[in-house]
Protein backbone atom coordinates (compact mmCIF):
# COMPACT_ATOMS: atom_id res chain seq x y z
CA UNK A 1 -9.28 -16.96 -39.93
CA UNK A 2 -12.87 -17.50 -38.34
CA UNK A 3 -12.19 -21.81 -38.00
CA UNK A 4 -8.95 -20.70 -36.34
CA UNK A 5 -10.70 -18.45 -34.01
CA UNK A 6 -13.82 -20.29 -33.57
CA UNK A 7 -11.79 -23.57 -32.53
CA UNK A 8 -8.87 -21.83 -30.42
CA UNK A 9 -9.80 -22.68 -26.40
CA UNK A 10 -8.89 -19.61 -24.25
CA UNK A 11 -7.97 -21.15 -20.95
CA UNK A 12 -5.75 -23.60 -22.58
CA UNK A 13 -3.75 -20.45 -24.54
CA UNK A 14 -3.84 -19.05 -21.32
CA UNK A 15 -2.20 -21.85 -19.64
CA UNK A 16 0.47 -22.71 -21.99
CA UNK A 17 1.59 -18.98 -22.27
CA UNK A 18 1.78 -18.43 -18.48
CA UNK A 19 3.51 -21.44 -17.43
CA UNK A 20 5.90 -21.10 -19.55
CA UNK A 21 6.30 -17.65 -21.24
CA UNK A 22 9.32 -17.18 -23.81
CA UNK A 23 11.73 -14.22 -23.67
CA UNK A 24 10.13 -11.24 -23.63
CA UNK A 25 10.35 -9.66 -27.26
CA UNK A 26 12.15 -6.55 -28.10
CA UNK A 27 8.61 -4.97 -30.31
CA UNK A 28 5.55 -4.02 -28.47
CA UNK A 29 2.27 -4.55 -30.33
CA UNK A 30 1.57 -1.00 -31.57
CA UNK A 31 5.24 -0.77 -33.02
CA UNK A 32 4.64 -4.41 -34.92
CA UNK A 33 0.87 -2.86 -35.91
CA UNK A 34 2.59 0.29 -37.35
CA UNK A 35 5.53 -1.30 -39.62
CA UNK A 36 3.23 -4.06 -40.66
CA UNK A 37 0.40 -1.37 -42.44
CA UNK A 38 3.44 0.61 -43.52
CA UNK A 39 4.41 -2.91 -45.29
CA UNK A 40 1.33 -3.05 -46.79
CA UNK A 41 1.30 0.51 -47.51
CA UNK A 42 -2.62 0.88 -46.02
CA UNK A 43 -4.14 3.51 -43.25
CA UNK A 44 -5.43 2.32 -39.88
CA UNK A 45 -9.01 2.54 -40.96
CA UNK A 46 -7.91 -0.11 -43.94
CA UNK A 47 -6.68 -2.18 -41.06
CA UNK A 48 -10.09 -1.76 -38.96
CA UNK A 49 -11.33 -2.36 -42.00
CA UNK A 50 -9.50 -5.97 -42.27
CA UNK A 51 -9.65 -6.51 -38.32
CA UNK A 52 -13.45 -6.10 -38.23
CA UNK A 53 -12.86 -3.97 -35.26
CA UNK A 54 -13.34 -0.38 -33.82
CA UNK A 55 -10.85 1.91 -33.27
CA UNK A 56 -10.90 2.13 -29.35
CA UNK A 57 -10.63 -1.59 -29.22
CA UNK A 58 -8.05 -1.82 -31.09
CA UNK A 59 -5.96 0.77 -29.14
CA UNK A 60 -7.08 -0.76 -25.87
CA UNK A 61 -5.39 -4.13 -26.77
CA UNK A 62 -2.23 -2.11 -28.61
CA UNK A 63 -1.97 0.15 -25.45
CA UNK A 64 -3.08 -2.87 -22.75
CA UNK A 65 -5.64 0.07 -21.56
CA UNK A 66 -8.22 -2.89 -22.37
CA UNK A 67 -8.59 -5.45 -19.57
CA UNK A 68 -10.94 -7.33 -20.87
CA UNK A 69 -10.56 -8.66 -24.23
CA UNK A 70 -12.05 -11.06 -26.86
CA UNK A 71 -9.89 -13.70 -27.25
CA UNK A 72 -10.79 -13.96 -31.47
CA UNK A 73 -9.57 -10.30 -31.61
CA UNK A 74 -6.25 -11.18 -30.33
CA UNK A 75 -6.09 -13.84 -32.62
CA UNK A 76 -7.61 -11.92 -35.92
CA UNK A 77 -4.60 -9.17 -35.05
CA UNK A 78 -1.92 -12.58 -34.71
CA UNK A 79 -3.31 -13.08 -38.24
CA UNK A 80 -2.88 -9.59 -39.31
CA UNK A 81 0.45 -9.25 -37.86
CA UNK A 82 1.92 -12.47 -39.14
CA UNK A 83 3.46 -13.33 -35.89
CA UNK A 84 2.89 -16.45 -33.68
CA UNK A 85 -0.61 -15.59 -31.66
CA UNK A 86 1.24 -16.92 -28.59
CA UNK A 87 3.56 -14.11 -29.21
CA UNK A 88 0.60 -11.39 -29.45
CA UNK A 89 -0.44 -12.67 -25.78
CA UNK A 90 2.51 -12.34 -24.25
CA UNK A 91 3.28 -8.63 -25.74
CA UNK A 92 -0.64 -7.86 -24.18
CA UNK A 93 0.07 -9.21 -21.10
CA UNK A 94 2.99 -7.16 -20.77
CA UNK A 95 1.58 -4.27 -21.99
CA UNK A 96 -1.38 -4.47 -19.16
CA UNK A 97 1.07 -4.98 -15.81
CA UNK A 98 2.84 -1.99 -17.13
CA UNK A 99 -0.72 0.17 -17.07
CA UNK A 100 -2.02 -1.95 -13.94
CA UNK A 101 1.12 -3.07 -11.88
CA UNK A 102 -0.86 -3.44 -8.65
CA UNK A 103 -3.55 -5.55 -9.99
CA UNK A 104 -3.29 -9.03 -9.33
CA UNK A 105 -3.82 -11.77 -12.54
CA UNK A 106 -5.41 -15.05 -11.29
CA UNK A 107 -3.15 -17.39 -13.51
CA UNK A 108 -4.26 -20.67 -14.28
CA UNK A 109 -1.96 -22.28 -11.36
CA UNK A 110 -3.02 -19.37 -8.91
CA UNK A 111 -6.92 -20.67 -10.10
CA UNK A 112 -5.63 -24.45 -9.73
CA UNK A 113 -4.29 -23.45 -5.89
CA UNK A 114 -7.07 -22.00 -5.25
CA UNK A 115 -9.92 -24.59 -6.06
CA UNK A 116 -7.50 -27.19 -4.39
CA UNK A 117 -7.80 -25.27 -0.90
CA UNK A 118 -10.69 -23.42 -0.68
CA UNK A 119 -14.61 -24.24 -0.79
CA UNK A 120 -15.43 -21.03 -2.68
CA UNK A 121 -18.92 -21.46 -2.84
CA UNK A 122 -19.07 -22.10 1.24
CA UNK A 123 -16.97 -18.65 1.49
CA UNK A 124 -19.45 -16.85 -1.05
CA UNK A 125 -22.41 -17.94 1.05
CA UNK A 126 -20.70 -16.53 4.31
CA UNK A 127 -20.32 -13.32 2.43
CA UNK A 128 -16.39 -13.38 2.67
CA UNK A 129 -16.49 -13.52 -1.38
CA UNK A 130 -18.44 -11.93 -3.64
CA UNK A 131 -18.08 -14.64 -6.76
CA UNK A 132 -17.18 -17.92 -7.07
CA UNK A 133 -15.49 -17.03 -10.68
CA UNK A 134 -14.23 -13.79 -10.04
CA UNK A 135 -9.94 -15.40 -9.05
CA UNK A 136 -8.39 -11.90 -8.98
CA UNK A 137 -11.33 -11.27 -6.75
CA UNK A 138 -11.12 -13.88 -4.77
CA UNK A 139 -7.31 -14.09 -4.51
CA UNK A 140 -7.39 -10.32 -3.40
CA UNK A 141 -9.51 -10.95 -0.88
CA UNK A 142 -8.46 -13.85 1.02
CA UNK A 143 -4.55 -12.46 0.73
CA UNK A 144 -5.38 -9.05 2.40
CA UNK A 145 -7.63 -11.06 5.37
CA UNK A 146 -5.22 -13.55 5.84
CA UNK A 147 -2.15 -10.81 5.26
CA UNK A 148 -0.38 -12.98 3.01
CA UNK A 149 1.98 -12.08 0.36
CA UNK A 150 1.29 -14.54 -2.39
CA UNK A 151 -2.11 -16.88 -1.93
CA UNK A 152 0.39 -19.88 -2.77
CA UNK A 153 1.61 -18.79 0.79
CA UNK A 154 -1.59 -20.34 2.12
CA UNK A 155 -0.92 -23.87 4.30
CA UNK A 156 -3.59 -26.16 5.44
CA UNK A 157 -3.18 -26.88 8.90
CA UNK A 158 -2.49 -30.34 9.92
CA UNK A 159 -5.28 -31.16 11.50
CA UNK A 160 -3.51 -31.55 15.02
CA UNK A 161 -6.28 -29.79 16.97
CA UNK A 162 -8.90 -31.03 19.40
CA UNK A 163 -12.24 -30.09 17.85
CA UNK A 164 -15.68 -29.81 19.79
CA UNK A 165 -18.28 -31.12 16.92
CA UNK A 166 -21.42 -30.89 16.82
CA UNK A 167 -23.98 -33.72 16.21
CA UNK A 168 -23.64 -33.12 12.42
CA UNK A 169 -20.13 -34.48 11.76
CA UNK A 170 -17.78 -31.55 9.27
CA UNK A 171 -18.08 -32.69 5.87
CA UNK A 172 -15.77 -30.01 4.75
CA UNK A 173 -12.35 -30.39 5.06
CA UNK A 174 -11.23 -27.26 3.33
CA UNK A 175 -13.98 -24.87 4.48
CA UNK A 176 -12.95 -26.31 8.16
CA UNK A 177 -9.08 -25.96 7.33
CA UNK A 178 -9.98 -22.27 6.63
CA UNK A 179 -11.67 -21.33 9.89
CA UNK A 180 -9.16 -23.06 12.07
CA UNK A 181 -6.29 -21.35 9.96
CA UNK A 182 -8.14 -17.74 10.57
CA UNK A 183 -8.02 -18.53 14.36
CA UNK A 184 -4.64 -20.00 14.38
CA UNK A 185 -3.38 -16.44 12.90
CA UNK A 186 -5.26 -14.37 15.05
CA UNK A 187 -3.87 -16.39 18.38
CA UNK A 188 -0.23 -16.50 17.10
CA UNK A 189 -0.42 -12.61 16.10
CA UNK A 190 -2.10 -11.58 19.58
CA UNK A 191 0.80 -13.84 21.63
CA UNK A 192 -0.64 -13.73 24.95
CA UNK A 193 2.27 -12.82 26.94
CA UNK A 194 0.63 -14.53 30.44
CA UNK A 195 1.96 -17.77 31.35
CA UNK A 196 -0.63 -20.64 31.62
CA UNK A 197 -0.64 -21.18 35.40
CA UNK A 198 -3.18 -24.44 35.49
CA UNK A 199 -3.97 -24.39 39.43
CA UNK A 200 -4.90 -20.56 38.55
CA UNK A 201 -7.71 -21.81 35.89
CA UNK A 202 -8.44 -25.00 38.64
CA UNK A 203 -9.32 -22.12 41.68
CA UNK A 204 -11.22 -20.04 39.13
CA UNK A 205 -13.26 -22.85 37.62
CA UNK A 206 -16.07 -22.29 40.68
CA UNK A 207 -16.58 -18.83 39.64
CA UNK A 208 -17.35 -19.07 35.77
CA UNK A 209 -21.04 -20.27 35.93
CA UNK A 210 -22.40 -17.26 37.72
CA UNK A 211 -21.08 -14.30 35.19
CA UNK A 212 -23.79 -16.14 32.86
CA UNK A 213 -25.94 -14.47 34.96
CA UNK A 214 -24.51 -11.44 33.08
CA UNK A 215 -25.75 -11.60 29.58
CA UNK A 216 -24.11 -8.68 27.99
CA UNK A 217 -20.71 -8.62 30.16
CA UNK A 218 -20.50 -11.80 31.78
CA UNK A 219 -18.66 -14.00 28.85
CA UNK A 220 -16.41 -10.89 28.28
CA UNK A 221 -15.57 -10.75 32.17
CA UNK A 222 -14.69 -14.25 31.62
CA UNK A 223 -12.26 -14.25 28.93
CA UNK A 224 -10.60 -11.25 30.07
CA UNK A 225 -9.86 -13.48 33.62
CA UNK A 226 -8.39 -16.77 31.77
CA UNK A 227 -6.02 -14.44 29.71
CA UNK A 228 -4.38 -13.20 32.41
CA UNK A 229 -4.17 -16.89 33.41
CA UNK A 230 -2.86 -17.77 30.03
CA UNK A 231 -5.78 -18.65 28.31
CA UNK A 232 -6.87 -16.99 25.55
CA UNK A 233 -10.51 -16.91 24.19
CA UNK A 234 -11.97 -15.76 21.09
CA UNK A 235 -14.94 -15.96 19.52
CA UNK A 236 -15.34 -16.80 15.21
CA UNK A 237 -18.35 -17.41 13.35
CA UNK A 238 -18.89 -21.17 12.09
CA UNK A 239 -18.94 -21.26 8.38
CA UNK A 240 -21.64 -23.45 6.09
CA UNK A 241 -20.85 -27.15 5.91
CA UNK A 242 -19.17 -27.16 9.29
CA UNK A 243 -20.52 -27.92 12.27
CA UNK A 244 -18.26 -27.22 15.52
CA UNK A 245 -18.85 -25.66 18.71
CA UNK A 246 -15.46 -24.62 19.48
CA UNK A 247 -11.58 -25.89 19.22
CA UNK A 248 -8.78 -26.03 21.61
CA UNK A 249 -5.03 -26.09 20.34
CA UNK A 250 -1.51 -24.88 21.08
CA UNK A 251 -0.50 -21.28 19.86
CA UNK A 252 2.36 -20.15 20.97
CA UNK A 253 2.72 -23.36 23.31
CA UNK A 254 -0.31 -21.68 25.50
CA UNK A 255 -3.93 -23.01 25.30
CA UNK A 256 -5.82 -21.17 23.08
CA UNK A 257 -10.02 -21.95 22.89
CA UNK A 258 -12.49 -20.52 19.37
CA UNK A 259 -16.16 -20.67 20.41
CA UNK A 260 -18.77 -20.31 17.83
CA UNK A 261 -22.59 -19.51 17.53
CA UNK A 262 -23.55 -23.49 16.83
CA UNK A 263 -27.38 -23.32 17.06
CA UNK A 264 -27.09 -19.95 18.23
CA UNK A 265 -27.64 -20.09 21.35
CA UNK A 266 -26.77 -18.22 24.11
CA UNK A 267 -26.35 -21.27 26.68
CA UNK A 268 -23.98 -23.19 23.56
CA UNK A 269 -21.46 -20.45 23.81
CA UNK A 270 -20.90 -20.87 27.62
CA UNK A 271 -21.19 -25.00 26.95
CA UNK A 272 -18.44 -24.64 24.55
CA UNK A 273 -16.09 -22.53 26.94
CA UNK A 274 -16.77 -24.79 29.45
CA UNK A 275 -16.20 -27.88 27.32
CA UNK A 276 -12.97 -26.47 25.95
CA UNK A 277 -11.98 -25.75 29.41
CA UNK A 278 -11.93 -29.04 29.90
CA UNK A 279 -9.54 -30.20 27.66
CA UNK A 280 -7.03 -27.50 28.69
CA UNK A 281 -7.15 -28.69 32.26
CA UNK A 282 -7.14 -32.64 31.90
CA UNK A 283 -5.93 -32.91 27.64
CA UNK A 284 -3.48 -29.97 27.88
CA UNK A 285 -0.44 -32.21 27.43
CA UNK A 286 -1.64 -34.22 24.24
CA UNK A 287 -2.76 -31.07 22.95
CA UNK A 288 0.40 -29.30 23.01
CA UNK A 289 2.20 -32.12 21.52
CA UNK A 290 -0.68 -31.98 18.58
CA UNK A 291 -1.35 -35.71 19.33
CA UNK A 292 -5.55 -35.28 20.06
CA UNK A 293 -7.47 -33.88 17.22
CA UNK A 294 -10.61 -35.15 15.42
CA UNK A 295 -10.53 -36.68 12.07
CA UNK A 296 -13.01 -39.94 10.86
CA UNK A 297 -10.45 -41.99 9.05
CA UNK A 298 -8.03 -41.68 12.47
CA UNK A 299 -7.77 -45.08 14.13
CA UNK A 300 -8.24 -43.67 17.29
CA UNK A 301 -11.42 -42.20 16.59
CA UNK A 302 -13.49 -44.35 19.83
CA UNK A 303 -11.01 -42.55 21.99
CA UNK A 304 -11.24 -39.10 20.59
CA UNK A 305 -15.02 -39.79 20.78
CA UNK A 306 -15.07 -41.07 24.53
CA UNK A 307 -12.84 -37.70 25.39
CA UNK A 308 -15.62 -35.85 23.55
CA UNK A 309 -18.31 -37.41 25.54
CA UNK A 310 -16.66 -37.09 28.87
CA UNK A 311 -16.17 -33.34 28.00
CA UNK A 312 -19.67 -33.32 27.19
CA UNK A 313 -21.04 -34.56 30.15
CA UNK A 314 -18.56 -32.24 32.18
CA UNK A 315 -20.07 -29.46 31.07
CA UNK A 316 -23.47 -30.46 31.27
CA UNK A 317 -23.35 -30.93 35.12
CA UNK A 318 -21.12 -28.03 35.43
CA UNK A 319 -23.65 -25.50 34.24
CA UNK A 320 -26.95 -27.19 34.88
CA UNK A 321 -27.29 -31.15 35.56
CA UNK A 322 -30.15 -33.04 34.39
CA UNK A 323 -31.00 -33.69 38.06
CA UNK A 324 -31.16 -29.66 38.12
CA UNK A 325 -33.38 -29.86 34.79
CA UNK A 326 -36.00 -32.52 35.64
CA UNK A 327 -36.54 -30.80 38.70
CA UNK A 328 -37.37 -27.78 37.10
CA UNK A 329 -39.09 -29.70 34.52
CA UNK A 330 -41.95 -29.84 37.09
CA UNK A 331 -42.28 -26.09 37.22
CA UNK A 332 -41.63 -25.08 33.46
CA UNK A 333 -45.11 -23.71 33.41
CA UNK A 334 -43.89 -20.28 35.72
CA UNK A 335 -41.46 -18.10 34.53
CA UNK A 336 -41.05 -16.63 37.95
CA UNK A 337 -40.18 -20.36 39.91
CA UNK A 338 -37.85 -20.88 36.78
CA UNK A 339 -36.01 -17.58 36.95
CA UNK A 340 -35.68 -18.33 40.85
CA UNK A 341 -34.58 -21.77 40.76
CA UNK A 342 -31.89 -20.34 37.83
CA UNK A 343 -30.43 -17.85 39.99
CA UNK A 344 -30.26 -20.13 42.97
CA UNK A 345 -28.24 -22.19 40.63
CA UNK A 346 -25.82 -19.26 39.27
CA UNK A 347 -26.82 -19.53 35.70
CA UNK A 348 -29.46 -17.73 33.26
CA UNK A 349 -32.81 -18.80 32.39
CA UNK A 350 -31.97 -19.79 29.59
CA UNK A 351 -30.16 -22.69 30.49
CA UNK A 352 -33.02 -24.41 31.56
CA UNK A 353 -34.92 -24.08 28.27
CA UNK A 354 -32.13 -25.21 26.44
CA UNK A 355 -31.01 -28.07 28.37
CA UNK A 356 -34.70 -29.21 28.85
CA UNK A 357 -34.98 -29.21 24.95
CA UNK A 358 -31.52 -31.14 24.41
CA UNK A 359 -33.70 -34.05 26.63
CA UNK A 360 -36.83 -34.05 25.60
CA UNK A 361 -36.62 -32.22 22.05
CA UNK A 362 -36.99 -35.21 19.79
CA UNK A 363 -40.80 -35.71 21.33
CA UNK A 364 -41.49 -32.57 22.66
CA UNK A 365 -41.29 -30.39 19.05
CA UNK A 366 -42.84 -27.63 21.50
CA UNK A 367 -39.32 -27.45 23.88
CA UNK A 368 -37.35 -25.73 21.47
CA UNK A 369 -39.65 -23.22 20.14
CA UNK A 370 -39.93 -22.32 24.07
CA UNK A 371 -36.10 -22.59 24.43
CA UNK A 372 -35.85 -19.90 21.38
CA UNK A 373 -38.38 -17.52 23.06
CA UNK A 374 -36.78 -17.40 26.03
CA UNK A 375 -32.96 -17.11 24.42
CA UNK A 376 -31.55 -13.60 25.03
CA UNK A 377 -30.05 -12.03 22.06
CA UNK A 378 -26.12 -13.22 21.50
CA UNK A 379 -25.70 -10.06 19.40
CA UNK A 380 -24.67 -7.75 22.27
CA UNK A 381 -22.71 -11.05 23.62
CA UNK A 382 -20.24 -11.10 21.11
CA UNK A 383 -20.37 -7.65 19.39
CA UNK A 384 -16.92 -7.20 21.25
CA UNK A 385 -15.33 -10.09 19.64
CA UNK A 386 -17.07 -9.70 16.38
CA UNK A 387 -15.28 -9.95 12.75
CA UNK A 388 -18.42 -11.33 10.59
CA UNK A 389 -17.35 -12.89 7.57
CA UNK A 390 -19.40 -10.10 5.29
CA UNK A 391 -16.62 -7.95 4.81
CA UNK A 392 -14.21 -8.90 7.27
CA UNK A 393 -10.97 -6.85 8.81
CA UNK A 394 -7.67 -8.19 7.99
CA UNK A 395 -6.75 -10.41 10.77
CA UNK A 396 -3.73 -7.50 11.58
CA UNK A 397 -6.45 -5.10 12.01
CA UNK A 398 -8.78 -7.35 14.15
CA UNK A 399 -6.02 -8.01 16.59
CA UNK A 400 -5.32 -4.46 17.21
CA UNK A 401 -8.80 -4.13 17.46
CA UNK A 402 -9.22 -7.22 20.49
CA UNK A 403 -5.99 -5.58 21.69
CA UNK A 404 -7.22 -2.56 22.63
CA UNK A 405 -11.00 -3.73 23.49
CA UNK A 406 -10.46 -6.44 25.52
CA UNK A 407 -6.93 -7.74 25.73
CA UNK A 408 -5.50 -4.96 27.91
């Protein structure tokens, strides 16, 4: 009995009964437990006895009270029973949906599915998952924040979507399929009911630059503006292992822009809108047709990577050209000619710093400790658009919430 137990392997039981689990017999286990020690004519402590077990273990696996078990019990009580052990699983299993009908079982294909779609480890160190072993757990969790029914629901998106990257290029495709699937679900359930009117966007343009002025409302002023245009703006953390500073892509055939805290910030988040902007206005066709999106092994990669760059430098002269930045280069010294010279220029401080560290940052190691000391807090920034990925509220919820906070 102890080679049997010591050589049986769990997860392949597990798989072999679950993929494919007979008809479901007519005895439970504490009715097959009861005529076998009347066939032997012995008392349940004999049986113990025989079992090497304790009493309230053995009940919890007759009753399927017990949701954690040791495998070799289950397969010393196959033994004592004389039935197949595969049998004995099986009349467990069933025993425990009955006592816990709402708890979901991580079966092996549902622990397959999900290690073939998900970087659990990236989600654990975002906070979204407690354990990277734990697949009821996990399963649980990323059903009720996505609101899916079954996790095999899940899809990976495509990858039709214009991406703003960083300088680090996204190494991971599934922790990256993840975020842009959260943001695809939260555009397509808030359905901005505006039509895009471009030449609407075009006349505003002019006016974006100054709300930067306007740390705590100014981005929020912003977005609430383009919606009403038909653009709709959110804001989602990055994740670890990817590295973008926004996305632009079709929901509900309307333009629909994530920024995110790359580098963290404050002038990044107003270079991403700004940069996304841009491909609504002059990419808004290829987008919509998901023909632009970013991917290394996509033979148009030079082009994608040109569009980037224009983008880039769009944005760059939009909110403070490096004309603007070497001439206030010459001044850094004075807070006061800075702050002056950034107002007469419709932006914050900030930009400066961070712009002048972008240039010069690679032999100046002192610009971006000065461009940190002088960044205002993005906390209060996007506090209104917040869903952190520590305990986050299903997407349902957080679009009720952006309903009624911003998108009124």
């Amino acid at each position: 009995m102890k080679k049997e137990a010591d050589s049986l392997d769990p997860e392949e039981v597990l798989k072999s009964l679950l993929g494919s689990i007979p008809p479901k017999p007519k005895k439970s286990l504490r009715a097959l437990f009861e005529l076998r020690i009347h066939e032997l004519n012995i008392s349940t402590n004999v049986a113990l006895d025989i079992l090497g077990m304790q009493i309230r273990t053995l009940n919890g696996i007759l009753s399927g009270s017990q949701k954690t078990v040791d495998f070799t019990n289950l397969i010393k009580l196959a033994s004592f029973l004389q039935v197949p052990k595969e049998r004995v699983m099986v009349l467990y299993l069933e025993e425990l949906e009955k006592n816990f009908p709402d708890t979901t079982y991580a079966t092996p294909e549902k622990i397959d599915f999900i290690k073939k779609n998900f970087d659990v480890s990236a989600l654990k160190k975002a906070g979204l998952i407690d354990s990277i072993t734990d697949y009821e757990a996990i399963e649980t969790k990323l059903v009720n924040y996505l609101g899916l029914s079954s996790i095999f629901d899940y899809v990976r998106p495509n990858g039709h979507v214009a991406f703003s990257a960083g300088v680090i290029e996204p190494a991971n495709n599934l922790t990256r399929s993840f975020w842009i699937t959260s943001a695809s679900k939260i555009f397509t359930e808030l359905n901005n009911p505006y039509r895009y009117d471009r030449q609407a966007l075009i006349d505003y343009f002019p006016e974006i630059r100054w709300h930067s002025t306007k740390v705590k409302t100014g981005l929020l002023n912003v977005v609430r503006n383009l919606y009403k245009m038909g653009v709709t703006i959110i804001y989602l953390e990055s994740l670890p292992s990817i590295h973008l500073r926004g996305a632009t892509f079709s929901a509900n055939n309307k333009p629909c822009i994530v920024i995110t805290n790359y580098r963290g910030f404050y002038p990044t988040l107003w270079f991403a809108l700004i940069h996304e902007l841009y491909h609504v206005i002059f990419d808004w066709e290829e987008i919509r047709n998901n023909k632009y999106h970013l991917s290394d092994k996509d033979p148009d990669q030079l082009a994608v990577k040109a569009k980037e760059e224009d983008a880039n430098n769009f944005a760059r002269e939009y909110l403070f050209s490096r004309e603007k930045t070497d001439e206030a280069r010459a001044f850094m010294y004075s807070p006061e000619l800075v702050n002056e010279f950034a107002k007469d220029n419709h932006v914050h401080p900030s930009f400066f710093y961070v712009f002048n560290a972008f240039d010069v940052g690679k032999t100046n190691k002192v610009a971006w400790a000065r461009a940190l000391k002088e960044n205002p807090p993005i906390s209060d920034v996007i506090a209104p658009f917040g869903n952190p990925w520590k305990n986050p509220a299903p997407i349902s919820d957080f679009v009720k919430s952006l309903k009624s906070n911003i998108f009124n």
